[in-house]
PDB file of N, CA and C in Angstrom:
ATOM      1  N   UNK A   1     120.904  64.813 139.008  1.00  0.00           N
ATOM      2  CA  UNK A   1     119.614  64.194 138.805  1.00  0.00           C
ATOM      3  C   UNK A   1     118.697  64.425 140.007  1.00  0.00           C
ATOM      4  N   UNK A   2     119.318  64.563 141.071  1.00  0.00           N
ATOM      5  CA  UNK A   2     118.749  64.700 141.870  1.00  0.00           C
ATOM      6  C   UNK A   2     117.615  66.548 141.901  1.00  0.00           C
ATOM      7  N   UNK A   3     118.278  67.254 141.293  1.00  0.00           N
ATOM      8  CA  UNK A   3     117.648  68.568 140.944  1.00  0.00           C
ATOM      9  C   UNK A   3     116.406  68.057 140.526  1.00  0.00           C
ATOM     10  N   UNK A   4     116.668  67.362 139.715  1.00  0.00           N
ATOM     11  CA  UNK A   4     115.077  66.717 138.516  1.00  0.00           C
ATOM     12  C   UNK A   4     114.140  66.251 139.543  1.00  0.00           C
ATOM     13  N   UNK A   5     114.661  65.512 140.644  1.00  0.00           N
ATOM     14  CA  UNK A   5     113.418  64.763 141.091  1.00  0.00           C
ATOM     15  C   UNK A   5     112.704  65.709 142.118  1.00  0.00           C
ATOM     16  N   UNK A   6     113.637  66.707 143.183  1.00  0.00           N
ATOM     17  CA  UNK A   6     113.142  67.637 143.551  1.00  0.00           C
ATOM     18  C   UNK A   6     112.137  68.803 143.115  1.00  0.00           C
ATOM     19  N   UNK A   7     112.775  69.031 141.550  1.00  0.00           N
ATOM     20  CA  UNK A   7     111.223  70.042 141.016  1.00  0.00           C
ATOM     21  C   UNK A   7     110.074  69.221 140.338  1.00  0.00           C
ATOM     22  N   UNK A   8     110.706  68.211 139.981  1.00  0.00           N
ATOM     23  CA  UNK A   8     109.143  67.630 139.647  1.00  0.00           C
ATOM     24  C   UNK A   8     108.371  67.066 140.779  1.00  0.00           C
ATOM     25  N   UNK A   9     108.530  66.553 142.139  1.00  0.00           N
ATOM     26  CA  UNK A   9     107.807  66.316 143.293  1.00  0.00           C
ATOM     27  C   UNK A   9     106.933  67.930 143.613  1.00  0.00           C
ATOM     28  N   UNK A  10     108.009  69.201 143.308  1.00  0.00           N
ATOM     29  CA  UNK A  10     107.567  70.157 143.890  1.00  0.00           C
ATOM     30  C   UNK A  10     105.925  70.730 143.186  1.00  0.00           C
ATOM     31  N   UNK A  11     106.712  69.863 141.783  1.00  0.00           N
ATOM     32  CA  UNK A  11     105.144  71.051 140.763  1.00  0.00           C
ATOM     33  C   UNK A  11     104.136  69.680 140.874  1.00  0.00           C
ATOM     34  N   UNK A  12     104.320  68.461 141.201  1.00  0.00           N
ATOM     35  CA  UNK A  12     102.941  67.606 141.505  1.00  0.00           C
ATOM     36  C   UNK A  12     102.195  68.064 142.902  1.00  0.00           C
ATOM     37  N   UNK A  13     103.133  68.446 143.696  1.00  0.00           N
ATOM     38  CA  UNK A  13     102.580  68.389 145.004  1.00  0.00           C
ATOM     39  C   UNK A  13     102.079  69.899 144.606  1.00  0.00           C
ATOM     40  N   UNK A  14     102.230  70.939 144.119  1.00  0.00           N
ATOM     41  CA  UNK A  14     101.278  72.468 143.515  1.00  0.00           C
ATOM     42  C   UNK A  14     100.553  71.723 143.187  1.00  0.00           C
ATOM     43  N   UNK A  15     100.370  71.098 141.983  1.00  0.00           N
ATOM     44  CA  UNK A  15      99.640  70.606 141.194  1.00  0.00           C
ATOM     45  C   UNK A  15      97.960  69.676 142.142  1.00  0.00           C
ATOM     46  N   UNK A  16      98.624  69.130 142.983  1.00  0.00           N
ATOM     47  CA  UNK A  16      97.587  68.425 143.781  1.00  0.00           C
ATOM     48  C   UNK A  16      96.978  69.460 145.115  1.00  0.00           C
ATOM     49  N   UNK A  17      97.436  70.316 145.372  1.00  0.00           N
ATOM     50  CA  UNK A  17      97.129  71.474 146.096  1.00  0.00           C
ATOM     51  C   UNK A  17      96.109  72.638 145.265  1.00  0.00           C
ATOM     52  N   UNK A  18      96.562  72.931 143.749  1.00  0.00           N
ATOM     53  CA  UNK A  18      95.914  73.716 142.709  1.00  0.00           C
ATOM     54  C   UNK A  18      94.465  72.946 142.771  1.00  0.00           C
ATOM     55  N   UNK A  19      94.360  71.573 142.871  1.00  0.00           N
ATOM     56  CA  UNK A  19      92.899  70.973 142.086  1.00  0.00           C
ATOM     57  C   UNK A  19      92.493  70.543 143.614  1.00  0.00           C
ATOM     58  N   UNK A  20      92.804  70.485 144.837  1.00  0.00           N
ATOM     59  CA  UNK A  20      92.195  70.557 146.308  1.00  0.00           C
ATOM     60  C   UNK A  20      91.766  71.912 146.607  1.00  0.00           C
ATOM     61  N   UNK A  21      92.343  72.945 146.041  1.00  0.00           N
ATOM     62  CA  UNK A  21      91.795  74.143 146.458  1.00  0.00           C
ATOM     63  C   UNK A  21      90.302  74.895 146.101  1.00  0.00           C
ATOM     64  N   UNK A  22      89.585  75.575 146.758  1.00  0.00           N
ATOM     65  CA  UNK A  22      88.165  75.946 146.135  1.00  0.00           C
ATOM     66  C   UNK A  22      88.254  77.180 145.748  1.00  0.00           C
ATOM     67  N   UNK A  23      89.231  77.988 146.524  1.00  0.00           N
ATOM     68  CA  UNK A  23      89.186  79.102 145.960  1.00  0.00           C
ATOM     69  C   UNK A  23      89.857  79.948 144.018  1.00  0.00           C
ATOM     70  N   UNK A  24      89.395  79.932 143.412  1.00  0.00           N
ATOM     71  CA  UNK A  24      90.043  80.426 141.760  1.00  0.00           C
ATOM     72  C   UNK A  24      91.543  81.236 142.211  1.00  0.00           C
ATOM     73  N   UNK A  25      91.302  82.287 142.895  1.00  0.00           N
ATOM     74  CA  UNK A  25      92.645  83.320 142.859  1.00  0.00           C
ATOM     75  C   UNK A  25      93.960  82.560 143.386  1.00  0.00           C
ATOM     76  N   UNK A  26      93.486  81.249 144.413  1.00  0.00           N
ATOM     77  CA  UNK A  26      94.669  80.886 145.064  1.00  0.00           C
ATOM     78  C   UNK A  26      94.724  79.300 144.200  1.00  0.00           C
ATOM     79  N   UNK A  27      94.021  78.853 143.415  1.00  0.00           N
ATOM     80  CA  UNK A  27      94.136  78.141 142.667  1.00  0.00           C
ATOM     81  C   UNK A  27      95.152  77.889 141.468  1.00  0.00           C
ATOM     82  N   UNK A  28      94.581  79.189 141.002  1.00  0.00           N
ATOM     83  CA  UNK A  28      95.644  80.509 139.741  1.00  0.00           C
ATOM     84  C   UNK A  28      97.051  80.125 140.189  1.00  0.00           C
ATOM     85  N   UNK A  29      97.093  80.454 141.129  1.00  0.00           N
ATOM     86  CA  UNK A  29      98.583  81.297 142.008  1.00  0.00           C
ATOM     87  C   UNK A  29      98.911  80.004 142.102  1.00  0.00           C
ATOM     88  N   UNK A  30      98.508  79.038 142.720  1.00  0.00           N
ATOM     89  CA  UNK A  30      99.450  77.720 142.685  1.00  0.00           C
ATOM     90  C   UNK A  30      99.731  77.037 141.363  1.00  0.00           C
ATOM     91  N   UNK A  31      98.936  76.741 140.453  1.00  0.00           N
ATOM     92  CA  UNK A  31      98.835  76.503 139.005  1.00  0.00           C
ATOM     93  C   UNK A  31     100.558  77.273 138.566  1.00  0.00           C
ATOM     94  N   UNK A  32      99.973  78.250 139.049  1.00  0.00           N
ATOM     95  CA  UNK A  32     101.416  79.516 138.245  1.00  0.00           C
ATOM     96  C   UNK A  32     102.505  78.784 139.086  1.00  0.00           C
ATOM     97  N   UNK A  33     102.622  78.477 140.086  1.00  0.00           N
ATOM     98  CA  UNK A  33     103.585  78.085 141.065  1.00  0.00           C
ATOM     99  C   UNK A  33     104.302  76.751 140.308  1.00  0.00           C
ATOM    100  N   UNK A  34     103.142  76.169 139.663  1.00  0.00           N
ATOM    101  CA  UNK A  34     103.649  74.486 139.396  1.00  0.00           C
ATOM    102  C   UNK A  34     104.146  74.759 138.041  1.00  0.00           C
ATOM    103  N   UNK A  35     103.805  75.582 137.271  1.00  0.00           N
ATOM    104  CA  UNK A  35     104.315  75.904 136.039  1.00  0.00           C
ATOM    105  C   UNK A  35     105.636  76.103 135.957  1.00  0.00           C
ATOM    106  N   UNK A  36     106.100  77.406 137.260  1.00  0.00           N
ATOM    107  CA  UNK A  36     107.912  77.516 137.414  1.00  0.00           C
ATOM    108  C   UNK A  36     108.455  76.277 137.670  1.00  0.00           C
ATOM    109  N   UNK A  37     107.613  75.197 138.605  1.00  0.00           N
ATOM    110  CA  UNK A  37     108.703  74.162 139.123  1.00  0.00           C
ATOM    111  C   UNK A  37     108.906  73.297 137.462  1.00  0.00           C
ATOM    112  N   UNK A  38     107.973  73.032 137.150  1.00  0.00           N
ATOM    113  CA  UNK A  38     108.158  72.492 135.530  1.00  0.00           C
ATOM    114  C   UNK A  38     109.314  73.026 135.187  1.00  0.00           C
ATOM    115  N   UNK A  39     108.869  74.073 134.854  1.00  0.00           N
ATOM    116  CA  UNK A  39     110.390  75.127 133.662  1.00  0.00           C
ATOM    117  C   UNK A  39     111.977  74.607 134.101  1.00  0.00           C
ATOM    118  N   UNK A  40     111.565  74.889 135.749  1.00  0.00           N
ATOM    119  CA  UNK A  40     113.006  74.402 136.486  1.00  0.00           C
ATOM    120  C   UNK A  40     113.407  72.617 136.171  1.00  0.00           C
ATOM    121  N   UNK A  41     112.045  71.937 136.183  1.00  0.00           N
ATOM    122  CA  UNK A  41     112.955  70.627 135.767  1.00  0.00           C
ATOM    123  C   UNK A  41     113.340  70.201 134.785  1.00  0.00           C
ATOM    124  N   UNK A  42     112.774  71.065 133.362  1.00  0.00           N
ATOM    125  CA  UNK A  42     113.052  71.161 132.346  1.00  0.00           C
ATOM    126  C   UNK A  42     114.695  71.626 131.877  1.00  0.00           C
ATOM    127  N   UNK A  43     114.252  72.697 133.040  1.00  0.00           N
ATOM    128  CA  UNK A  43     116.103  73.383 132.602  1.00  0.00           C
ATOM    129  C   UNK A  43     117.086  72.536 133.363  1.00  0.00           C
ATOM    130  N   UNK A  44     116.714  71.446 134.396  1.00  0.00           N
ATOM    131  CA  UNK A  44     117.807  70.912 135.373  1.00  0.00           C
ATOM    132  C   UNK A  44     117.626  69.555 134.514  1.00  0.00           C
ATOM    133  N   UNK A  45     116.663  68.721 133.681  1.00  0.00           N
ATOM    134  CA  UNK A  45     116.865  67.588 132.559  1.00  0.00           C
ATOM    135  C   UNK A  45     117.751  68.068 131.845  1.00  0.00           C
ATOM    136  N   UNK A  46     117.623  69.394 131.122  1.00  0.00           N
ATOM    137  CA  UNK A  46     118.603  69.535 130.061  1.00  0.00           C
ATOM    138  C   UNK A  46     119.792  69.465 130.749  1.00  0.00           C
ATOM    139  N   UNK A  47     120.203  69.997 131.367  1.00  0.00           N
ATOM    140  CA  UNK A  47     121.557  70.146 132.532  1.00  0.00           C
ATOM    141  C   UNK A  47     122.227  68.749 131.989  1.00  0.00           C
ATOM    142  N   UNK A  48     121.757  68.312 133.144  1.00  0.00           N
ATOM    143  CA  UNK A  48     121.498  67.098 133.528  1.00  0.00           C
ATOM    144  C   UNK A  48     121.898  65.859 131.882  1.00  0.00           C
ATOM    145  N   UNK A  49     121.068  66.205 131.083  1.00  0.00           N
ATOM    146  CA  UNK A  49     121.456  65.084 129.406  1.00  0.00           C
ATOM    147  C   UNK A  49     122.712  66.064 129.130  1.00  0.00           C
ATOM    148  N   UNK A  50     123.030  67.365 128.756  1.00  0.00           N
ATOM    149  CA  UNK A  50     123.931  67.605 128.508  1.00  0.00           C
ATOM    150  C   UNK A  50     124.979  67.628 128.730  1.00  0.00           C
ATOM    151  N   UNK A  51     125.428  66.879 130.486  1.00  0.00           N
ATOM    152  CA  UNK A  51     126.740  66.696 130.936  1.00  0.00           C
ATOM    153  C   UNK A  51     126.558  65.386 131.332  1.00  0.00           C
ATOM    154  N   UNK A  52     125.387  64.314 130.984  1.00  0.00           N
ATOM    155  CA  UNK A  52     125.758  63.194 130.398  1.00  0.00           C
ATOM    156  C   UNK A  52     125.667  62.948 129.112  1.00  0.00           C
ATOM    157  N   UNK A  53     126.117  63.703 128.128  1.00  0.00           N
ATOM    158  CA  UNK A  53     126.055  63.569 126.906  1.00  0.00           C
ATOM    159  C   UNK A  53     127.621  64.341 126.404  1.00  0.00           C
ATOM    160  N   UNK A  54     127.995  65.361 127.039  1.00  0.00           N
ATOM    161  CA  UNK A  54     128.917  66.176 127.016  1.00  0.00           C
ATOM    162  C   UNK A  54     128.508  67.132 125.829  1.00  0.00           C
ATOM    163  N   UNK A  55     127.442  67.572 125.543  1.00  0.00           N
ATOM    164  CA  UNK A  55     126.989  68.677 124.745  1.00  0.00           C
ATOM    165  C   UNK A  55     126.924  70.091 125.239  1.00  0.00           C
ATOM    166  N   UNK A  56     126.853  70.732 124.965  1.00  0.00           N
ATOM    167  CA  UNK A  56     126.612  72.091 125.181  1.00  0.00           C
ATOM    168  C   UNK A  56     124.806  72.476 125.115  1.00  0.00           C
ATOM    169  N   UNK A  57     124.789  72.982 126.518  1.00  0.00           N
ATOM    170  CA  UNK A  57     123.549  73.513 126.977  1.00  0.00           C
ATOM    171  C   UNK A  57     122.810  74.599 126.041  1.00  0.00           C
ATOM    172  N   UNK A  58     121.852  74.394 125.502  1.00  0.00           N
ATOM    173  CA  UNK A  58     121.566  75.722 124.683  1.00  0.00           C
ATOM    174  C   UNK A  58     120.509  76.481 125.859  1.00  0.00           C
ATOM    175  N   UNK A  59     120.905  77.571 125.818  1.00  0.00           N
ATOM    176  CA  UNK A  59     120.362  78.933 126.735  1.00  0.00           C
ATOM    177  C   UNK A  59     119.358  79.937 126.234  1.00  0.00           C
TER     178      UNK A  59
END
């Protein structure tokens, strides 16, 4: 669980860096940045319910 709380701190703190920034290109680029940390806490929740659930991870 602890995975979970690490990427979701990571893509708020992009996320609050993306909408402080003025520049578009480095805006983009962090936006894109907070998007992977998402995906990652997405894939470390599922983890995460599926071996407290004892299911099988779908990939």
């Amino acid at each position: 669980m602890n995975n979970c709380i690490y990427f979701w701190s990571r893509y708020l703190r992009a996320m609050v860096l993306a909408r402080r920034n003025p520049d578009p290109s480095v805006r983009r680029a962090l936006i894109q940045d907070a998007f992977e940390w998402l995906d990652r806490y997405f894939d470390a929740e599922d983890i995460e319910l599926a071996r407290r659930e004892h299911v099988p991870v779908r990939r």
